[in-house]
C-alpha atoms as a PDB file:
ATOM      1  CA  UNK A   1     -54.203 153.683 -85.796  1.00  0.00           C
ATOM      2  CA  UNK A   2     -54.994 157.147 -84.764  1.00  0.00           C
ATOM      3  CA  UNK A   3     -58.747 156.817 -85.578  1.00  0.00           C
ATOM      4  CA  UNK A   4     -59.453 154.364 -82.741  1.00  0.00           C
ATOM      5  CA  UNK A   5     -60.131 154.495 -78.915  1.00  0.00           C
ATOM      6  CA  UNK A   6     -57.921 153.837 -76.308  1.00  0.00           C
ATOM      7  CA  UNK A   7     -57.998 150.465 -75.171  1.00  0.00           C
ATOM      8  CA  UNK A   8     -58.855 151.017 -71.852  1.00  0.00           C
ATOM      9  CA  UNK A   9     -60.297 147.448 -71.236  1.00  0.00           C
ATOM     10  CA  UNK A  10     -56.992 146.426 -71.806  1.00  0.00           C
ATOM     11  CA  UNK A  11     -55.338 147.900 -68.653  1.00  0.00           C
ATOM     12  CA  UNK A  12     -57.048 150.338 -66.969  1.00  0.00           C
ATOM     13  CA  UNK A  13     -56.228 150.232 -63.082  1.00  0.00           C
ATOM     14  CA  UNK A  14     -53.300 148.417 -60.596  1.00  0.00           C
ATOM     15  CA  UNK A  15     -55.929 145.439 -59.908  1.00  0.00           C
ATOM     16  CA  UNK A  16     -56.611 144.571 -63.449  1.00  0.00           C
ATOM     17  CA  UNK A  17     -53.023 145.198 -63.935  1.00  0.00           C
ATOM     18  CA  UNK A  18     -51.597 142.503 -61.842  1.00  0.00           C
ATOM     19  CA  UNK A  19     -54.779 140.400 -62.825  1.00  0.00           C
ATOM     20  CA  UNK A  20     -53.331 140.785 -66.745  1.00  0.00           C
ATOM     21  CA  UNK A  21     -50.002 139.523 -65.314  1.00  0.00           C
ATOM     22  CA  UNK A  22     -51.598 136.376 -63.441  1.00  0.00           C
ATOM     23  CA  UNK A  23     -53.130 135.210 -66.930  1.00  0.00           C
ATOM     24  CA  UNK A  24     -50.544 133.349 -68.846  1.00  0.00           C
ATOM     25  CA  UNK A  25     -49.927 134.796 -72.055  1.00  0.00           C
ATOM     26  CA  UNK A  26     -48.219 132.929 -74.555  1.00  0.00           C
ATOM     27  CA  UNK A  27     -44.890 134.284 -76.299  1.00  0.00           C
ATOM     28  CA  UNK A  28     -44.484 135.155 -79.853  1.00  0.00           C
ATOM     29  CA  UNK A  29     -42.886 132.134 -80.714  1.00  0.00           C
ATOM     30  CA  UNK A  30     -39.463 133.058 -82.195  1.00  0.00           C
ATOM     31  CA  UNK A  31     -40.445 131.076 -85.743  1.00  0.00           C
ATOM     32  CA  UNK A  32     -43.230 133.899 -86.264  1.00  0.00           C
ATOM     33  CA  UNK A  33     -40.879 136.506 -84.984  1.00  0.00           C
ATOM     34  CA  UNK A  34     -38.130 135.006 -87.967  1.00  0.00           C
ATOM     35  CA  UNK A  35     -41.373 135.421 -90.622  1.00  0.00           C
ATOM     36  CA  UNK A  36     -42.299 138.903 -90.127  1.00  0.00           C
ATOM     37  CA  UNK A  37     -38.923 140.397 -90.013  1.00  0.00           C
ATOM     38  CA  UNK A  38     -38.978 138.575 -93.495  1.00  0.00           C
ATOM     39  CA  UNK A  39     -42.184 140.159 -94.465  1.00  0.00           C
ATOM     40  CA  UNK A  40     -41.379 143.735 -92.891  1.00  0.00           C
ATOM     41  CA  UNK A  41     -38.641 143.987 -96.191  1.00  0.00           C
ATOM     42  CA  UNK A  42     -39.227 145.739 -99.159  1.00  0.00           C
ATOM     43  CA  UNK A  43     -39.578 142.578-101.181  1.00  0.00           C
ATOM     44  CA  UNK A  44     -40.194 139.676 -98.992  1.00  0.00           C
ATOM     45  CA  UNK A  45     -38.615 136.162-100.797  1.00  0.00           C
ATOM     46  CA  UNK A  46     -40.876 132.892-100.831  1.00  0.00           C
ATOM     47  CA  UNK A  47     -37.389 130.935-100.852  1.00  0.00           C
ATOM     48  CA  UNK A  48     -36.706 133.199 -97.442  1.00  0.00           C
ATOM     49  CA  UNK A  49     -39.788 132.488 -95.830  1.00  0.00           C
ATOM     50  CA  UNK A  50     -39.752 128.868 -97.045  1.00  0.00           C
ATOM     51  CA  UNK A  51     -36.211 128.358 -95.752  1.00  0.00           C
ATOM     52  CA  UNK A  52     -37.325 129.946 -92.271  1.00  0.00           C
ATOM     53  CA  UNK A  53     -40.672 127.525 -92.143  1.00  0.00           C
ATOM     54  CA  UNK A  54     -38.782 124.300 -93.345  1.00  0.00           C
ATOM     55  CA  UNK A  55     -36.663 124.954 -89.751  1.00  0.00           C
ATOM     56  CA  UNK A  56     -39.623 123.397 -88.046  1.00  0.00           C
ATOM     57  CA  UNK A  57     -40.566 120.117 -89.655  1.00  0.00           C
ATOM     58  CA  UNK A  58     -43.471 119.515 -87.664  1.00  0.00           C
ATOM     59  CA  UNK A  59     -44.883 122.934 -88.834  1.00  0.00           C
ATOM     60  CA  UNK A  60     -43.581 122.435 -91.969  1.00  0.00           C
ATOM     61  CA  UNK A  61     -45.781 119.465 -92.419  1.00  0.00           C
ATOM     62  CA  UNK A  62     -48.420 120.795 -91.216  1.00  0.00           C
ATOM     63  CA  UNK A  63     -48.541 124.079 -93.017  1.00  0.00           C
ATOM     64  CA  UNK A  64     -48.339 121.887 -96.149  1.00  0.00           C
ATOM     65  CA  UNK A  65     -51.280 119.534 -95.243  1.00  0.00           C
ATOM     66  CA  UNK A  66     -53.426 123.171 -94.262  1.00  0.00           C
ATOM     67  CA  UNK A  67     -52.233 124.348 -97.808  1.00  0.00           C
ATOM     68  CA  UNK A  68     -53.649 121.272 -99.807  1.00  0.00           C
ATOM     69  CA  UNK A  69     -56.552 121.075 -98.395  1.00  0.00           C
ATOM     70  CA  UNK A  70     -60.732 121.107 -99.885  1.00  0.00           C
ATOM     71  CA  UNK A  71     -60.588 124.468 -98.100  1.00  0.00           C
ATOM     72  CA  UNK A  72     -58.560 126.619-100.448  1.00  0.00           C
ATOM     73  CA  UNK A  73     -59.614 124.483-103.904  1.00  0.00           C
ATOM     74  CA  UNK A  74     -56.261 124.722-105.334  1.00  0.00           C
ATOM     75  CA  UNK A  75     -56.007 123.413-108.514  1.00  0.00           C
ATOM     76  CA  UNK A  76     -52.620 122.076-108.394  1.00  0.00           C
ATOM     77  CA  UNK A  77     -51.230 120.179-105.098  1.00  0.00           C
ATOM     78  CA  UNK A  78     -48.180 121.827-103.275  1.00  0.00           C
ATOM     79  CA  UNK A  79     -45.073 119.612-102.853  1.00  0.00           C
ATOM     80  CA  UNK A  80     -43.281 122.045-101.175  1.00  0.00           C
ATOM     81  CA  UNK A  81     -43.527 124.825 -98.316  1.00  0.00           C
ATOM     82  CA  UNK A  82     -42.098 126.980-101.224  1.00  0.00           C
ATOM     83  CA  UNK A  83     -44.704 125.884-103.809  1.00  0.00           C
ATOM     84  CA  UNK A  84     -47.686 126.264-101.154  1.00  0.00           C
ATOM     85  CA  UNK A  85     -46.414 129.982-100.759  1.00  0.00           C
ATOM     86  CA  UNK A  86     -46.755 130.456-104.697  1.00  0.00           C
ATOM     87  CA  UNK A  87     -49.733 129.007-104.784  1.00  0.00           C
ATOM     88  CA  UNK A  88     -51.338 130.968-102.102  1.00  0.00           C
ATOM     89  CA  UNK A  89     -49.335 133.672-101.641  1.00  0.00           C
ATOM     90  CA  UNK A  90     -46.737 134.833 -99.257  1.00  0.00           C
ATOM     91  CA  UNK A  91     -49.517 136.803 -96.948  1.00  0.00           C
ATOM     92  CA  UNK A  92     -52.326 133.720 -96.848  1.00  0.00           C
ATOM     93  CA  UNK A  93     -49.257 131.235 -96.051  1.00  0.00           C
ATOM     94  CA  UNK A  94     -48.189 133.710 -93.746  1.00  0.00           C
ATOM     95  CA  UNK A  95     -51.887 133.407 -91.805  1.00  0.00           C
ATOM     96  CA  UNK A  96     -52.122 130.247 -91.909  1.00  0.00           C
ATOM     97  CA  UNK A  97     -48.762 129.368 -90.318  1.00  0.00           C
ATOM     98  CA  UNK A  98     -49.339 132.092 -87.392  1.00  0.00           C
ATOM     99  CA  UNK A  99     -53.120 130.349 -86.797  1.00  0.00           C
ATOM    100  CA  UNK A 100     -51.253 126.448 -86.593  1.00  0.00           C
ATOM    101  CA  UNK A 101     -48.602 128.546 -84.141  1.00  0.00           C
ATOM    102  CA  UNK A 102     -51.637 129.815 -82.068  1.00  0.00           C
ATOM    103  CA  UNK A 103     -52.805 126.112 -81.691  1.00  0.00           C
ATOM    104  CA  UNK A 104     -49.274 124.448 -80.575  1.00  0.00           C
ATOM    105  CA  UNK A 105     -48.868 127.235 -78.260  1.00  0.00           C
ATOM    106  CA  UNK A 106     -52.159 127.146 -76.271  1.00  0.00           C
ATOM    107  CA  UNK A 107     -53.457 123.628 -77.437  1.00  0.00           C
ATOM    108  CA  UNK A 108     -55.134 121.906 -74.258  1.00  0.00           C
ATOM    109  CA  UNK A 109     -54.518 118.667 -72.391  1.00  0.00           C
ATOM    110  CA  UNK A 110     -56.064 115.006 -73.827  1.00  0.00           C
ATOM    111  CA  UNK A 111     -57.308 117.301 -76.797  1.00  0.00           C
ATOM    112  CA  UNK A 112     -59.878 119.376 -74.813  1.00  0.00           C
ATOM    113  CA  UNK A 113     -59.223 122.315 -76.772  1.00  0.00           C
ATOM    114  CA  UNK A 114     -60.571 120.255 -80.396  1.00  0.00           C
ATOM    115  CA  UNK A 115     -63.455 121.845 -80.500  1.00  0.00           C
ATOM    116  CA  UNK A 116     -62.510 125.042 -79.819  1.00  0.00           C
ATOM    117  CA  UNK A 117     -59.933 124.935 -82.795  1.00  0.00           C
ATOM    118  CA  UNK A 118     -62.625 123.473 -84.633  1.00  0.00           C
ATOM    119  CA  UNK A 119     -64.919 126.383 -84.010  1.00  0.00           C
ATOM    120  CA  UNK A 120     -62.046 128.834 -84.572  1.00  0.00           C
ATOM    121  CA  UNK A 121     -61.379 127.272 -88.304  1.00  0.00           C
ATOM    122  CA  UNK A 122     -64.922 127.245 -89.460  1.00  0.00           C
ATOM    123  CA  UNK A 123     -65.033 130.815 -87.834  1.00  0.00           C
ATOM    124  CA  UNK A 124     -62.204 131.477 -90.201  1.00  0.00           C
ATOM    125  CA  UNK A 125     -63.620 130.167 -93.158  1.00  0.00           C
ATOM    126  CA  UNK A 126     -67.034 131.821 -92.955  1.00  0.00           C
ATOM    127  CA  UNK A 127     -64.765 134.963 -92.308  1.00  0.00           C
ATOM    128  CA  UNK A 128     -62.497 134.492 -95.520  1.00  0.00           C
ATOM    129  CA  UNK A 129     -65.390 133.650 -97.791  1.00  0.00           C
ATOM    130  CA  UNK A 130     -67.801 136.440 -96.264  1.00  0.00           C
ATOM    131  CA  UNK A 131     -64.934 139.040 -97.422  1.00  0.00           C
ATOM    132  CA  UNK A 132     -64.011 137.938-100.429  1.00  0.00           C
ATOM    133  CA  UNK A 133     -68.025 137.750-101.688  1.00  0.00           C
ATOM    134  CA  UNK A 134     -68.312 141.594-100.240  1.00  0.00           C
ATOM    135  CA  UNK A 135     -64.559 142.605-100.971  1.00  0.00           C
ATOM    136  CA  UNK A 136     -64.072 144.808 -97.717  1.00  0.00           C
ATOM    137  CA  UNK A 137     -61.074 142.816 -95.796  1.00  0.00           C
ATOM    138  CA  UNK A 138     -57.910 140.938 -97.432  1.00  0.00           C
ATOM    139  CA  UNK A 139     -58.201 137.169 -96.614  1.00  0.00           C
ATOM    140  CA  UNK A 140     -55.139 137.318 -94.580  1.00  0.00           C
ATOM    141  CA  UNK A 141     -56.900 139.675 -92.444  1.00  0.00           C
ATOM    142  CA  UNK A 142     -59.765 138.000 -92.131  1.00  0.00           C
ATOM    143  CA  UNK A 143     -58.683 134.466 -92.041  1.00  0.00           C
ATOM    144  CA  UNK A 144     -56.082 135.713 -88.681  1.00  0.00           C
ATOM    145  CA  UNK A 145     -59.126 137.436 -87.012  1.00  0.00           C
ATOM    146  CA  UNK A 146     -61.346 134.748 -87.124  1.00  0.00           C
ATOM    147  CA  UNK A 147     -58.981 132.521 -85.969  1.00  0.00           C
ATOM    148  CA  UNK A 148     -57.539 134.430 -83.184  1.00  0.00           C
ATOM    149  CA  UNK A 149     -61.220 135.730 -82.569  1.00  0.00           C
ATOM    150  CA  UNK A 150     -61.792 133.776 -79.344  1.00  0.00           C
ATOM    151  CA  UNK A 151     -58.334 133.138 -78.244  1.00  0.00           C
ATOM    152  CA  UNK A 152     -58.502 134.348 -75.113  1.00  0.00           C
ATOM    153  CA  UNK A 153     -61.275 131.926 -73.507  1.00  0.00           C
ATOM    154  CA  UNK A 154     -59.256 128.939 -73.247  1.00  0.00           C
ATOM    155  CA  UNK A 155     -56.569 131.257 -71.709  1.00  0.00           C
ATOM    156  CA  UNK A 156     -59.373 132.457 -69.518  1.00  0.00           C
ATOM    157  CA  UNK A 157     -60.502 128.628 -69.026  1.00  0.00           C
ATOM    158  CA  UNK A 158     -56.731 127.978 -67.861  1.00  0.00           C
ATOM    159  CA  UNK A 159     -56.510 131.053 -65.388  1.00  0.00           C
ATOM    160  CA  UNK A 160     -60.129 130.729 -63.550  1.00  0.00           C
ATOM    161  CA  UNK A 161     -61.429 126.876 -62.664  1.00  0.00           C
ATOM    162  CA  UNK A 162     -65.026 128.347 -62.999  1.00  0.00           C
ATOM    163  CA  UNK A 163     -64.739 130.042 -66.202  1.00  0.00           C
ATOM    164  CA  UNK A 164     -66.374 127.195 -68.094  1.00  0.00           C
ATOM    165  CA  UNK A 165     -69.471 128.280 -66.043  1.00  0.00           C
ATOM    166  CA  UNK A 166     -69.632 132.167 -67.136  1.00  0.00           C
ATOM    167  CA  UNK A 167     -68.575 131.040 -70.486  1.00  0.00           C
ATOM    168  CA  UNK A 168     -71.912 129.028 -70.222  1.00  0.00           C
ATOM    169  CA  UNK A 169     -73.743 132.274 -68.840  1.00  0.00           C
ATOM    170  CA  UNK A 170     -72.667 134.060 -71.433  1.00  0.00           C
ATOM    171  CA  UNK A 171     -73.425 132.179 -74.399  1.00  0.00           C
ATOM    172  CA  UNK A 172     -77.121 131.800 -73.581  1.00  0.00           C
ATOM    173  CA  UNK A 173     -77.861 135.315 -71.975  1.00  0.00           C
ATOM    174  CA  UNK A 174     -79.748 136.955 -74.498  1.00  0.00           C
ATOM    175  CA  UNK A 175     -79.472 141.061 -73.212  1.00  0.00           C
ATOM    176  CA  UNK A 176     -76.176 141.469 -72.001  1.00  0.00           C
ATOM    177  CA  UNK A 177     -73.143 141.693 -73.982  1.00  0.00           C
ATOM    178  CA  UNK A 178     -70.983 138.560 -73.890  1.00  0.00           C
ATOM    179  CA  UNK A 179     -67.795 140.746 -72.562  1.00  0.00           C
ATOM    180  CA  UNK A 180     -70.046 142.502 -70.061  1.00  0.00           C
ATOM    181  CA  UNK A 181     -70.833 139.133 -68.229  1.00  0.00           C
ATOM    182  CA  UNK A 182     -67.551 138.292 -68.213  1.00  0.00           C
ATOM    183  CA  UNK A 183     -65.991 141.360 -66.357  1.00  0.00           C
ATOM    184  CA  UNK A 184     -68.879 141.372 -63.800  1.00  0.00           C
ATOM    185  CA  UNK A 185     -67.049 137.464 -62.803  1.00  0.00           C
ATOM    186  CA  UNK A 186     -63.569 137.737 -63.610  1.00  0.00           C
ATOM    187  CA  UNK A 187     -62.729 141.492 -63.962  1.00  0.00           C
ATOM    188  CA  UNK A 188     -61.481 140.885 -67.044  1.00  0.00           C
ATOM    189  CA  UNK A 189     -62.640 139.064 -70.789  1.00  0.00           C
ATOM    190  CA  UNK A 190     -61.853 137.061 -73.839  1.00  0.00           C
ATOM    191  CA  UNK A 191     -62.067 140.071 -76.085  1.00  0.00           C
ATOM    192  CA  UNK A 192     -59.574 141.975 -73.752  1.00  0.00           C
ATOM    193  CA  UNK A 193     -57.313 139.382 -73.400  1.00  0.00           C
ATOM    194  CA  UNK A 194     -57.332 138.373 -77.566  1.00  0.00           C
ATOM    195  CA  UNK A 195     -56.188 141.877 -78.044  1.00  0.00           C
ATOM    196  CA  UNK A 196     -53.510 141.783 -75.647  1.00  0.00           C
ATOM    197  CA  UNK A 197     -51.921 138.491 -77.091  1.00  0.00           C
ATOM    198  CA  UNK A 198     -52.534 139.428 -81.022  1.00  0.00           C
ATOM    199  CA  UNK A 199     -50.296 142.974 -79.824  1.00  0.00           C
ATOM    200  CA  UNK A 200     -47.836 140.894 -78.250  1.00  0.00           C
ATOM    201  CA  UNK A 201     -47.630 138.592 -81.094  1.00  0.00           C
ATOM    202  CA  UNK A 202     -47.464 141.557 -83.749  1.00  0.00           C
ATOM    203  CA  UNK A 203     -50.360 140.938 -85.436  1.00  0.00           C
ATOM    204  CA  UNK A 204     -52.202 143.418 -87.797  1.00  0.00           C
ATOM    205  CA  UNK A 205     -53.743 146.369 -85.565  1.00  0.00           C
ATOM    206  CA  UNK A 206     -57.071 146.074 -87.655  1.00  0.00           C
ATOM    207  CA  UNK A 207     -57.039 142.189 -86.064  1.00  0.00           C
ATOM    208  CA  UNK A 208     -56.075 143.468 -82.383  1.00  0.00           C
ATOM    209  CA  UNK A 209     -58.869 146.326 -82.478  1.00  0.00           C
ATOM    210  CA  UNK A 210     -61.176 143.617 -84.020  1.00  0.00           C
ATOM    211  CA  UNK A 211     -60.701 141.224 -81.552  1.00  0.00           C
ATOM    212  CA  UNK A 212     -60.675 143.936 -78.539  1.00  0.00           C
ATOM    213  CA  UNK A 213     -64.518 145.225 -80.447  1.00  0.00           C
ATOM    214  CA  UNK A 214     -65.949 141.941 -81.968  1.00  0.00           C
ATOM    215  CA  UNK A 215     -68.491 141.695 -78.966  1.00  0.00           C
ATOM    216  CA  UNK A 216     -69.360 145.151 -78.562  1.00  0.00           C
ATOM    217  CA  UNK A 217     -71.944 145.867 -81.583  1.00  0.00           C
ATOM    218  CA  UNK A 218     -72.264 149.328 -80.641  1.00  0.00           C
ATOM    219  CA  UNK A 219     -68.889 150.154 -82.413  1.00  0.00           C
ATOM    220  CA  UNK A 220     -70.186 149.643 -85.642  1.00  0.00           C
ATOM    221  CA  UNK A 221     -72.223 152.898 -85.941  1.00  0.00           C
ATOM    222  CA  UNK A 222     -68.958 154.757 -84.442  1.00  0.00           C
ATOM    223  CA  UNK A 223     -67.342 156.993 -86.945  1.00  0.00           C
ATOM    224  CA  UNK A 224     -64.106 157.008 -84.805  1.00  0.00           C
ATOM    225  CA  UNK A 225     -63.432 153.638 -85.046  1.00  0.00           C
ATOM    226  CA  UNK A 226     -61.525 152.433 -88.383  1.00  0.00           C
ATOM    227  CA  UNK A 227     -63.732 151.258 -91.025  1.00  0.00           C
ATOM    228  CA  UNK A 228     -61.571 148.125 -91.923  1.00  0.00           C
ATOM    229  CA  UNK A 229     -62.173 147.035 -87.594  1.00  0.00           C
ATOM    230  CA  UNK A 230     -65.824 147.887 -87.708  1.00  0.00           C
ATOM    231  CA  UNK A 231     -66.098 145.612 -90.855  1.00  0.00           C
ATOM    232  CA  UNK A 232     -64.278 142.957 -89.099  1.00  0.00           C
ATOM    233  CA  UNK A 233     -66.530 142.670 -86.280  1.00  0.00           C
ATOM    234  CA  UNK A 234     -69.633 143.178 -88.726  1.00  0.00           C
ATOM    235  CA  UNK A 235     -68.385 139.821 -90.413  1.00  0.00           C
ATOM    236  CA  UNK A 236     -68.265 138.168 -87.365  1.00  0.00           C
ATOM    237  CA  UNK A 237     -71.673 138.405 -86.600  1.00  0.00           C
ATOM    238  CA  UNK A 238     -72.612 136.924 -89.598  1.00  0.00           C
ATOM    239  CA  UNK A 239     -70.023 134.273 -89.286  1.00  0.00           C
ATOM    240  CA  UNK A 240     -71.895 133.504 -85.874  1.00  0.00           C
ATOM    241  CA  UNK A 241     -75.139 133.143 -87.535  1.00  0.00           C
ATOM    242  CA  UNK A 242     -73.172 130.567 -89.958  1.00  0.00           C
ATOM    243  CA  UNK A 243     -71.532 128.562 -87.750  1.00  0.00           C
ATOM    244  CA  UNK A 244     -75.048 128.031 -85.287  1.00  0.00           C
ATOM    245  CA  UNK A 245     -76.461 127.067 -88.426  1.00  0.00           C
ATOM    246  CA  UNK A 246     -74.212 124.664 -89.328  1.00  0.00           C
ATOM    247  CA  UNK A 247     -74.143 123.229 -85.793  1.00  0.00           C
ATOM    248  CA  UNK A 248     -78.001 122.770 -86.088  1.00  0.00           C
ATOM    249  CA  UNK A 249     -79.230 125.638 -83.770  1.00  0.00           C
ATOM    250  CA  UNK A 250     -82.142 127.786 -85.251  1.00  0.00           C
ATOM    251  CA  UNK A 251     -81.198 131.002 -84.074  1.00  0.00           C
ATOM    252  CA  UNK A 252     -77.895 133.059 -82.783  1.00  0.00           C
ATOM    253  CA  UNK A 253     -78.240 135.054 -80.057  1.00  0.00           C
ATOM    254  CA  UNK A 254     -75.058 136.816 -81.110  1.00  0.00           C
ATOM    255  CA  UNK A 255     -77.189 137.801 -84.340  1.00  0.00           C
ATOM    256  CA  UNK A 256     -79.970 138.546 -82.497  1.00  0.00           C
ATOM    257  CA  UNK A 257     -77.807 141.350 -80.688  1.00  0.00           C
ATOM    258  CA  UNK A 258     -75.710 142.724 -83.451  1.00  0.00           C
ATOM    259  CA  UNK A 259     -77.484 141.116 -86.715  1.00  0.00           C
ATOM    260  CA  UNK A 260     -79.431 143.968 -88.059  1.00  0.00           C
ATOM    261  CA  UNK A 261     -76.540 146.706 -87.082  1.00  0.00           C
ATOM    262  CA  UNK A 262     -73.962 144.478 -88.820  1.00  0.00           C
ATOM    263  CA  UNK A 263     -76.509 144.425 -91.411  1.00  0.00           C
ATOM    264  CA  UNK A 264     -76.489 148.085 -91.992  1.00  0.00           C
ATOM    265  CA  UNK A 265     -72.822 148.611 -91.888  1.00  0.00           C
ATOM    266  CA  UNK A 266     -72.054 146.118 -94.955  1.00  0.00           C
ATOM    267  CA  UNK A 267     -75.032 147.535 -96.770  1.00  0.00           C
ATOM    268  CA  UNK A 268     -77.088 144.420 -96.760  1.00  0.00           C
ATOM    269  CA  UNK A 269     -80.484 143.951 -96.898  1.00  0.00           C
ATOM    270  CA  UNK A 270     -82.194 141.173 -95.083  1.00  0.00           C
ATOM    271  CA  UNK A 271     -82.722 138.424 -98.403  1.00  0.00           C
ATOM    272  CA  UNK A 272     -79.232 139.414 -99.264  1.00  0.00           C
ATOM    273  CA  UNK A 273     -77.771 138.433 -95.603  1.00  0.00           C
ATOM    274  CA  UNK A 274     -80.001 135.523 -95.783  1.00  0.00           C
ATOM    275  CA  UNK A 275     -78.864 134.762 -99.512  1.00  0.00           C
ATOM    276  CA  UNK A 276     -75.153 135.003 -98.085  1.00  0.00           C
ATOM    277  CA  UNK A 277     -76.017 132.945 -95.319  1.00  0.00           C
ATOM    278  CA  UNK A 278     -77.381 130.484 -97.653  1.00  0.00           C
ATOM    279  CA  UNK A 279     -74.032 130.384 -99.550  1.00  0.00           C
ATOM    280  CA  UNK A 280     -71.745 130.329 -96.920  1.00  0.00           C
ATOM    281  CA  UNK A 281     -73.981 127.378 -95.309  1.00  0.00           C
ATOM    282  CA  UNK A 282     -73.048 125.115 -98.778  1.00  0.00           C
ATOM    283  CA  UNK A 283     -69.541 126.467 -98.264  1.00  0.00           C
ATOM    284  CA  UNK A 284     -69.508 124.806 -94.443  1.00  0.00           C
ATOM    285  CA  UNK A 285     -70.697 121.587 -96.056  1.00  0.00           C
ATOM    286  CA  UNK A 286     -68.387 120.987 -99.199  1.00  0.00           C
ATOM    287  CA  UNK A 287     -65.703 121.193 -97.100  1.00  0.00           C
ATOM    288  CA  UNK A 288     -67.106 118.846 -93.929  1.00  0.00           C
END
């Protein structure tokens, strides 16, 4: 993606170098390795893809279980991984197995991480429906980047016993960027460390730039940065706003930062952000 910054937060100098290295960074599991060679062909094959998924039963299952449920509304139930992928779609299935990959991967001890997946999936959801209402990002897209959105605290959380604290800081300081709190304490940040796994893993470069951007607002009144990434991170404001909302908080500081520029880049006005909001808040509780 020519259009788009270096990612100097990424790697930058020898300290954050060997800092990167201490940070344990999951590998792209070989099963997700197996599915996009499949969907790197010319015509990628359901019955391929299906055959490759049904080598892991466990992930099998569980794809299946993600596939039939209130989420996606499908009329007819899917008795098969092969049938799921019909009914969805290779892409979609594709998503969703790479998100429950994500999860066995870096899932915590005693189940510390469940609400953290939990935020991730309704993170997801706000970003699927928000894109499909406006029609600026395939669902693929923006089901992967709101999953993978935050994927680098609990990597953070394993790598520095005190991270729980800045992630604390963070979350309730209402000038400074989230990312920007996070360097001044660890040298390093969620956003930064997202990026670098979704590259590793071979995800979509419009979900790695996404990621790498989704805390720093200013990028959405940059020309130089893709459209499709600036959207991305636009969405995920709102999604913010959403998921407060459902939690039963008032406000989002998040929103509060990047709201009214996110605002302006999808060509809202306020009642219709607060009209979307509205919708996406009924969305949150048909499926609860």
């Amino acid at each position: 993606m020519t259009s788009v910054a270096a990612p100097a937060p990424v790697i930058e100098t020898t300290v954050e170098d060997a800092l990167l290295r201490s940070i344990r960074i999951p590998p792209r599991p070989s099963l997700l390795v197996d599915l996009q060679r499949e969907l790197a062909e010319a015509d990628p094959s359901p019955r391929r893809i299906a055959r490759i998924i049904g080598n892991d039963v466990g992930m099998s299952g569980a794809l299946l279980k993600l596939a039939n449920s209130p989420y996606f509304g499908a009329a007819r139930k899917a008795k098969s991984v092969e049938q799921a992928i019909n009914f969805l779609g290779i892409n979609q299935c594709a998503a969703l197995l790479t998100g429950l990959l994500a999860r066995q991967a870096i899932d915590g001890k005693d189940g510390n991480l469940d609400s953290f997946w939990e935020v991730s999936a309704r993170r997801a959801q706000a970003l699927v429906f928000t894109s499909r209402k406006l029609r600026i990002a395939p669902p693929d897209i923006a089901h992967t980047f709101g999953l993978f959105c935050d994927i680098g605290v609990p990597l953070l959380m394993a790598r520095f016993p005190d991270y729980k604290d800045t992630f604390a800081l963070a979350s309730q300081d209402a000038e400074r960027k989230f990312t920007a709190i996070e360097d001044a304490r660890h040298s390093t940040n969620h956003a930064a460390i997202g990026c670098l796994l979704a590259r590793n893993w071979g995800l979509s470069p419009d979900v790695s730039w996404a990621i790498l951007h989704h805390h720093d607002y200013a990028v959405m009144t940059d020309d130089a940065t893709d459209d499709a990434v600036r959207s991305l991170v636009a969405l995920s404001v709102l999604a913010d706003k959403g998921i407060q909302r459902f939690h039963g908080n008032s406000g989002s500081l998040e929103w509060d930062k990047g709201g009214e520029i996110a605002c302006a880049h999808l060509g809202l006005s306020e009642d219709e952000a607060a009209d979307l909001l509205d919708e996406l808040h009924e969305t949150f509780h048909i499926e609860h």
